[in-house]
Protein backbone atom coordinates (compact mmCIF):
# COMPACT_ATOMS: atom_id res chain seq x y z
CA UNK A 1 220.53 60.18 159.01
CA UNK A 2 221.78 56.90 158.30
CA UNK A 3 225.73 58.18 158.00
CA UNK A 4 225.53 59.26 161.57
CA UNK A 5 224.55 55.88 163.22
CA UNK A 6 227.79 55.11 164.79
CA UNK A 7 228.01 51.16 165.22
CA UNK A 8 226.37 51.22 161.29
CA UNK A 9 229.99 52.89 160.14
CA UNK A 10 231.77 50.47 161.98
CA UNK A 11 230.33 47.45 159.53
CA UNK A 12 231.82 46.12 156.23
CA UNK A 13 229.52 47.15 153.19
CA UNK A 14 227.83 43.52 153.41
CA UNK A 15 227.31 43.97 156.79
CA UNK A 16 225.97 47.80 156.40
CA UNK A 17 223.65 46.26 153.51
CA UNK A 18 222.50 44.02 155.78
CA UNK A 19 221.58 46.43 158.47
CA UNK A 20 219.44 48.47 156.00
CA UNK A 21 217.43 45.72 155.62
CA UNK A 22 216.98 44.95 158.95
CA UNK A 23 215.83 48.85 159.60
CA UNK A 24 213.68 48.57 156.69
CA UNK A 25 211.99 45.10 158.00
CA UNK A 26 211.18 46.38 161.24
CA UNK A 27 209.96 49.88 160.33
CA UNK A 28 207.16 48.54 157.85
CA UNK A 29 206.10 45.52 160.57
CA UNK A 30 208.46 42.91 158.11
CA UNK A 31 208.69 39.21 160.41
CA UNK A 32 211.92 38.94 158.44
CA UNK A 33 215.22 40.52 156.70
CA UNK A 34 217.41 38.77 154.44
CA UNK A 35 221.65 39.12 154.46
CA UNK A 36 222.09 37.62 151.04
CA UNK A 37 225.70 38.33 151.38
CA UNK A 38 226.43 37.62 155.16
CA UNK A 39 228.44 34.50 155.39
CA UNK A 40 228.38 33.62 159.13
CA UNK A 41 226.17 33.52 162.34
CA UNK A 42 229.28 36.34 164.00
CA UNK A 43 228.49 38.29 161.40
CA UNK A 44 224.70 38.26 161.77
CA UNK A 45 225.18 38.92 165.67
CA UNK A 46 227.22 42.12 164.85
CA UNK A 47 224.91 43.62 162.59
CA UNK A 48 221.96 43.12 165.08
CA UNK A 49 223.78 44.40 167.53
CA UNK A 50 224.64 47.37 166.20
CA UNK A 51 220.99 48.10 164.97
CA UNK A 52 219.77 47.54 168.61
CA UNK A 53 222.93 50.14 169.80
CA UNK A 54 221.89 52.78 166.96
CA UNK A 55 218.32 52.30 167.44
CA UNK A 56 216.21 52.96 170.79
CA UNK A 57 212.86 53.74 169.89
CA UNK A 58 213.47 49.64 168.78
CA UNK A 59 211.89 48.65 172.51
CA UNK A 60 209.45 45.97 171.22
CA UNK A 61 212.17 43.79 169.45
CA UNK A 62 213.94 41.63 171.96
CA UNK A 63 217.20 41.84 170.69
CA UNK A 64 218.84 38.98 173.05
CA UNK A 65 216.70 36.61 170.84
CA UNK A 66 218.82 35.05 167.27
CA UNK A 67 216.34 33.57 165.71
CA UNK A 68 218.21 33.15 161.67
CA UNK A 69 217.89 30.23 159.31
CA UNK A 70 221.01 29.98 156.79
CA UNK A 71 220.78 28.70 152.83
CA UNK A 72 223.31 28.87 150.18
CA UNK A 73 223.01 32.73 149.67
CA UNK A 74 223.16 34.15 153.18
CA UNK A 75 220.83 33.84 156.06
CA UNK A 76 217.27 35.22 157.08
CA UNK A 77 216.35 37.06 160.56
CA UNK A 78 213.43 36.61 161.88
CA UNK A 79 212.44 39.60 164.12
CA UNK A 80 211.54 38.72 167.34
CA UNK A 81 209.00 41.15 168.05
CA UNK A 82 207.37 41.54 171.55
CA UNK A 83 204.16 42.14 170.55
CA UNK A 84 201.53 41.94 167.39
CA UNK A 85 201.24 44.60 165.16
CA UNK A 86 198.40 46.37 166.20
CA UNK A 87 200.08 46.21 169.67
CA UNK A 88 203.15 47.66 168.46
CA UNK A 89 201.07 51.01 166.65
CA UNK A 90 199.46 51.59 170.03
CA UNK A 91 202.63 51.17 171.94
CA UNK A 92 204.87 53.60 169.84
CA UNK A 93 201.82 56.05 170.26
CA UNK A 94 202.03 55.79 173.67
CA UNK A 95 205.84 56.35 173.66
CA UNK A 96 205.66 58.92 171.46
CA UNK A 97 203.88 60.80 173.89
CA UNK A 98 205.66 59.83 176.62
CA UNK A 99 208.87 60.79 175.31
CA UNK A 100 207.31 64.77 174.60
CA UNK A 101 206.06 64.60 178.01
CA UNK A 102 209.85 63.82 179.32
CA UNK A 103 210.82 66.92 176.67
CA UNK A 104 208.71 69.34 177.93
CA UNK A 105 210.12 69.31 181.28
CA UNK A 106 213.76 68.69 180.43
CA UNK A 107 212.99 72.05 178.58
CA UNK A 108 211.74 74.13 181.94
CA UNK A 109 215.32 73.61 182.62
CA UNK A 110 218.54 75.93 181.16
CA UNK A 111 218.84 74.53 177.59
CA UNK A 112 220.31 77.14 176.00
CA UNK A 113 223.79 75.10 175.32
CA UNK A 114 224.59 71.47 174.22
CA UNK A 115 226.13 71.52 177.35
CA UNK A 116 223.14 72.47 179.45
CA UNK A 117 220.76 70.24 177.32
CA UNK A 118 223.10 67.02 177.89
CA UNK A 119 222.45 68.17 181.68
CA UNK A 120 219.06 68.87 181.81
CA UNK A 121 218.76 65.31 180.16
CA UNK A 122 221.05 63.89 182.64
CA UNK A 123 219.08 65.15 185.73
CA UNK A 124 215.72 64.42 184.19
CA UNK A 125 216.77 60.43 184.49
CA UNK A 126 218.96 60.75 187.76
CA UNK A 127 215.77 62.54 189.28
CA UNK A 128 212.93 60.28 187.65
CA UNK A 129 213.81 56.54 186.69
CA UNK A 130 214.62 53.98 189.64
CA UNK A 131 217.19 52.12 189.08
CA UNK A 132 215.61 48.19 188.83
CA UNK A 133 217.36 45.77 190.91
CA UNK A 134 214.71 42.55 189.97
CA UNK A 135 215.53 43.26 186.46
CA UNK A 136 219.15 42.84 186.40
CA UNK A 137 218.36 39.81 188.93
CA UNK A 138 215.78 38.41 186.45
CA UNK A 139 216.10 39.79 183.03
CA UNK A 140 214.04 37.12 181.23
CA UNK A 141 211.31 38.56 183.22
CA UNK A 142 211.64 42.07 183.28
CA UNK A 143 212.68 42.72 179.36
CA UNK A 144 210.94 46.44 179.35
CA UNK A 145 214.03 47.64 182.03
CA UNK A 146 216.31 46.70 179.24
CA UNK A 147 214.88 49.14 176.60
CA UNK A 148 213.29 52.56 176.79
CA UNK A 149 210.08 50.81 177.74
CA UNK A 150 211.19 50.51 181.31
CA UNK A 151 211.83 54.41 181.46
CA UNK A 152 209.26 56.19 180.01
CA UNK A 153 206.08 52.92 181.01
CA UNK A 154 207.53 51.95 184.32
CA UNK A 155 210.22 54.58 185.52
CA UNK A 156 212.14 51.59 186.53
CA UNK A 157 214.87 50.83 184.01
CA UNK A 158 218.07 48.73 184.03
CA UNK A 159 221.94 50.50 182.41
CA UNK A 160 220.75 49.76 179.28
CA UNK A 161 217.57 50.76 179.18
CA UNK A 162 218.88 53.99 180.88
CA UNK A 163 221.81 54.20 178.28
CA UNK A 164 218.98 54.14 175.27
CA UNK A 165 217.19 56.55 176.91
CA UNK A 166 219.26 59.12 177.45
CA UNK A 167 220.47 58.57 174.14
CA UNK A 168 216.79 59.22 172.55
CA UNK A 169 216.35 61.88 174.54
CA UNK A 170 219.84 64.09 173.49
CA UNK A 171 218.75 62.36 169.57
CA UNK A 172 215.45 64.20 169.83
CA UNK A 173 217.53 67.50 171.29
CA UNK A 174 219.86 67.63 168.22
CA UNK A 175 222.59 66.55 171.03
CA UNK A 176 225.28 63.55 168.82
CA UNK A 177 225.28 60.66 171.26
CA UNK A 178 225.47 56.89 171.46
CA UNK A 179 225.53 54.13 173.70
CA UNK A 180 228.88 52.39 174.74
CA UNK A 181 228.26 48.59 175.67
CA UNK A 182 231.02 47.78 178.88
CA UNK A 183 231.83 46.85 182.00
CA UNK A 184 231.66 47.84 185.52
CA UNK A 185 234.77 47.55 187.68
CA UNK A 186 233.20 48.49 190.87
CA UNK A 187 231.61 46.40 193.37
CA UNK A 188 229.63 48.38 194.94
CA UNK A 189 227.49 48.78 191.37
CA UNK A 190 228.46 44.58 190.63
CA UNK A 191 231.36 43.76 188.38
CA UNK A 192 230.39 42.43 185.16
CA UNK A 193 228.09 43.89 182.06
CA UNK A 194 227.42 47.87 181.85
CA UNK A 195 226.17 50.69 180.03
CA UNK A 196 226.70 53.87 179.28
CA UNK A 197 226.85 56.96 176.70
CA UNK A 198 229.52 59.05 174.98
CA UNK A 199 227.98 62.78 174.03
CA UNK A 200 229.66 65.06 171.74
CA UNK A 201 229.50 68.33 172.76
CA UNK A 202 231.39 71.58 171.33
CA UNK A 203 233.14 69.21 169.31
CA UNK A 204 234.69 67.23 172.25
CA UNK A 205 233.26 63.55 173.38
CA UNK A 206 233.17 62.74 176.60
CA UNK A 207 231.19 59.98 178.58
CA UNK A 208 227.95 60.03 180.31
CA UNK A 209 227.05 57.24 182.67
CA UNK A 210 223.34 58.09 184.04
CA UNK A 211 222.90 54.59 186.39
CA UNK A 212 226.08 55.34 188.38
CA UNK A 213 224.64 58.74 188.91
CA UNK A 214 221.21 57.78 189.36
CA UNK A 215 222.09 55.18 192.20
CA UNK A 216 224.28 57.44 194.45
CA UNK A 217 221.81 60.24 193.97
CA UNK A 218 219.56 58.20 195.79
CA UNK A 219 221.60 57.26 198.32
CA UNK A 220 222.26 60.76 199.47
CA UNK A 221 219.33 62.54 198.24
CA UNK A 222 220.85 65.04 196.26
CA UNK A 223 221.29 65.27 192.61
CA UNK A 224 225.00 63.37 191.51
CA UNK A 225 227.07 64.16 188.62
CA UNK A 226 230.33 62.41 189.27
CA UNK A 227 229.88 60.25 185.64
CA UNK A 228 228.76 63.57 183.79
CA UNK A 229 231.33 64.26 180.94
CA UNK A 230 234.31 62.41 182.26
CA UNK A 231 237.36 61.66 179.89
CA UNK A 232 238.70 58.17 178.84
CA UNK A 233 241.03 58.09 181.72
CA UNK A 234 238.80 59.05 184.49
CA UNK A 235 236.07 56.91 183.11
CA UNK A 236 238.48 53.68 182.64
CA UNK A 237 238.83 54.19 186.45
CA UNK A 238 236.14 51.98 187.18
CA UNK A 239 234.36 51.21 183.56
CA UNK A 240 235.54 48.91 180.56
CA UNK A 241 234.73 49.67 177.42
CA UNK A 242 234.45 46.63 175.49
CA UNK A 243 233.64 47.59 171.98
CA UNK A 244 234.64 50.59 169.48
CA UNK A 245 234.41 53.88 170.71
CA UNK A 246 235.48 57.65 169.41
CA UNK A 247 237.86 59.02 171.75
CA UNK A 248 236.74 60.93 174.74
CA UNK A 249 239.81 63.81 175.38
CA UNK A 250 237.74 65.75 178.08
CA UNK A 251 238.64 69.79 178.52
CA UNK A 252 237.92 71.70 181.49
CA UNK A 253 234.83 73.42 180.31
CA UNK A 254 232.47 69.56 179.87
CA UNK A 255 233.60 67.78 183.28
CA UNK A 256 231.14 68.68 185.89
CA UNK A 257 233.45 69.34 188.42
CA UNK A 258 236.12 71.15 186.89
CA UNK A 259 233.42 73.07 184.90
CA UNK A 260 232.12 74.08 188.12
CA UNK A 261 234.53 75.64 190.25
CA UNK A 262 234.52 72.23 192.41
CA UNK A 263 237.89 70.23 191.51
CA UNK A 264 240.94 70.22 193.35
CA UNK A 265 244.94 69.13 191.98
CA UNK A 266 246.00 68.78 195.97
CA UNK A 267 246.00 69.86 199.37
CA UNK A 268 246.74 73.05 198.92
CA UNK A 269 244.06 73.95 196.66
CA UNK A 270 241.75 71.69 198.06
CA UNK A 271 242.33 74.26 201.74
CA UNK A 272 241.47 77.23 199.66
CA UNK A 273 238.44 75.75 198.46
CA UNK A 274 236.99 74.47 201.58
CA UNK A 275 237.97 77.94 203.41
CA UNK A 276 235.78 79.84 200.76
CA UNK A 277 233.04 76.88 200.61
CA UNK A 278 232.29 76.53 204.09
CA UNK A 279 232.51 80.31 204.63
CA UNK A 280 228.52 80.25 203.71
CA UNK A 281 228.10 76.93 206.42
CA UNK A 282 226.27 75.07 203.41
CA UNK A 283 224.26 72.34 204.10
CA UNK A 284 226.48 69.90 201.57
CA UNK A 285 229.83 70.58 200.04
CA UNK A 286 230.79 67.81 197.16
CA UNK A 287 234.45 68.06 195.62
CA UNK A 288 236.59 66.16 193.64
CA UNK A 289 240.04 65.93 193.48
CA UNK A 290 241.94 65.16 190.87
CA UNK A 291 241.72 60.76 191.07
CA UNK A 292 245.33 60.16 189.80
CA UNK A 293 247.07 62.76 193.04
CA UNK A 294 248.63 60.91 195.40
CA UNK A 295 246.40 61.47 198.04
CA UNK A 296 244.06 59.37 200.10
CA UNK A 297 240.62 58.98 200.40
CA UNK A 298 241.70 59.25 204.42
CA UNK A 299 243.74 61.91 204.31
CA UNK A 300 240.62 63.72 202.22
CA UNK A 301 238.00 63.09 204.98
CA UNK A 302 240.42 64.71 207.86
CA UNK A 303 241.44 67.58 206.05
CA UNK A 304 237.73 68.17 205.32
CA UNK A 305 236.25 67.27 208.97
CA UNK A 306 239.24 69.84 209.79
CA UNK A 307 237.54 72.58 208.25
CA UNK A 308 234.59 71.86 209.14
CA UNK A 309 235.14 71.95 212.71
CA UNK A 310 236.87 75.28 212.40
CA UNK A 311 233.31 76.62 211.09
CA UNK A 312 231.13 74.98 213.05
CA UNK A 313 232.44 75.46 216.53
CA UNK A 314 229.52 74.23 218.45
CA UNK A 315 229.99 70.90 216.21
CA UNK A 316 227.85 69.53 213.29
CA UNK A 317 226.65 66.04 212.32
CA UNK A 318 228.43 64.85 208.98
CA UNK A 319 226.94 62.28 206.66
CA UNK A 320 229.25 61.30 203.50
CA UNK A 321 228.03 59.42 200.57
CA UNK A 322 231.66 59.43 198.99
CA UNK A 323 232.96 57.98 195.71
CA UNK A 324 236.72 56.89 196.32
CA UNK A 325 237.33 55.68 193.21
CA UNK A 326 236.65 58.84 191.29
CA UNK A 327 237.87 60.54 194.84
CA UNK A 328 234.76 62.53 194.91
CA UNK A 329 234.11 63.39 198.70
CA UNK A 330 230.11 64.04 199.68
CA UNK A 331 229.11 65.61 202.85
CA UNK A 332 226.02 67.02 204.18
CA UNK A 333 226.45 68.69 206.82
CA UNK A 334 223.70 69.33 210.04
CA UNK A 335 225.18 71.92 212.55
CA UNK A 336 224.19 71.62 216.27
CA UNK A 337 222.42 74.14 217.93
CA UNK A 338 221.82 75.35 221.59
CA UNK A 339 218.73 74.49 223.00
């Protein structure tokens, strides 16, 4: 419904006018929509914008492209479609059926909750789409990574064509959701323009950044949530948010690792923990503690080799795959055995 687009509510009613249009236009194959009552080129951006951020089963318009022409009584937008008409019907067939494809095996999974759903829809993406590194070197030439295109045609996507798909995906799950246009503040992912989502579940937002996850589950093999359902402060760790956003007061029942059993306050607690989760001798253990406790990343990795070595007495090969930032410690953990 048109009251729940998010970046719509945030436009004057000119602007929100103008937007209408602009839906309109590009639902019945329109090359143009007219802002009779927009009076400058910022203005014009910020509506397209925010129908590009509201709307991403919009893959065929390439939304970097202003092409406008202004007169006495506003301005006119010419769509910049990707492809013909005809094209476009075939297309949004083919994504249509794509998308129910991607549904009917999120749904194998535990949806019985918001919460659950939002995960299901998390790990689909973390487990399916490869995260594109030509695309974000070449964007000109690899505009499908940038939408929804680049997920559901090519399983090779860039943030933001991750960030619209997850947000189609909880849209078509009943799930609220948008995308949050950013930053990234880590080098290790490149510091400059990011993507992400905000859910609301149970009443509570909290943000959802699939990429981050996505690239560190592939760098240890195993399924990563550390960006699933994290609050404004944990989140402004190592993300910007550059534009409006609702605010994201996390409880302990959304963040994955609290909601888990797997997040520590400090040393003490985080001894308890790895007595009772190495009393198993799992393969991987994966904690968090709390990111604002003055404790070190160092001091984290010895009190965990510590334990381990007091449970694996004939010694084990440790591989981490840690996020210090979010002081999220990984470890997988291969005992030795006597031959």
């Amino acid at each position: 419904m048109l009251e729940n687009w998010y970046y719509y509510t945030g436009l004057n009613p000119s602007e929100q006018k103008f937007y209408s249009n602009i839906v309109s236009a590009i639902e019945s194959g329109r090359a143009m929509a007219y802002g009779t009552s927009i009076k400058s080129k910022e203005s014009l951006a910020r509506v397209v914008r925010a129908v590009e951020y509201d709307h991403p089963e919009f893959f065929y318009i390439n939304f970097n492209r202003l092409k406008f022409a202004s007169g006495l009584v506003g301005f006119e937008y010419f769509i910049p479609y990707l492809m013909r008409g005809d094209e476009r019907q075939a297309a949004v067939e083919l994504m249509n059926q794509k998308v129910g494809e991607a549904l009917a095996e999120i749904r194998k999974a535990d949806v019985s909750t918001g919460l659950k759903t939002v995960a299901a829809i998390h790990n689909y993406l973390v487990s399916h789409i490869i995260y594109d590194k030509k695309a974000a070197e070449a964007p000109e030439d690899n505009l499908e990574a940038f939408s929804i295109a680049g997920v559901f045609f090519k399983r090779r996507a860039v943030c933001s064509g991750l960030a619209k798909a997850f947000q189609l995906l909880c849209q078509k799950c009943d799930i609220d959701v948008m995308s949050v246009p950013g930053e990234s503040l880590w080098d290790d992912y490149g510091i400059g323009p990011h993507a992400w989502n905000i859910v609301r579940v149970r009443g509570i937002c909290a943000h959802v950044d699939v990429t981050w996850d996505l690239v560190m589950s592939r760098a240890c093999l195993s399924v990563r949530s550390d960006y699933f359902c994290l609050s404004d402060k944990e989140i402004t760790i190592d993300h910007r948010i550059t534009g409006r956003a609702p605010t994201c007061d996390v409880n302990d029942h959304l963040e994955y690792f609290r909601n888990t059993g797997n997040f520590v306050q400090n040393e003490d607690e985080l001894k308890t923990w790895l007595d009772k989760r190495l009393y198993g001798k799992p393969g991987v253990i994966c904690f968090k503690m709390d990111p604002f406790a003055p404790v070190s990343m160092e001091e984290l990795g010895k009190l965990t080799h510590q334990a381990i070595a007091r449970k694996y007495w004939l010694g084990a090969e440790l591989t981490h795959c840690d996020n210090p930032r979010q002081k999220i410690v990984f470890v997988r953990i291969a005992p030795r055995t006597i031959l």
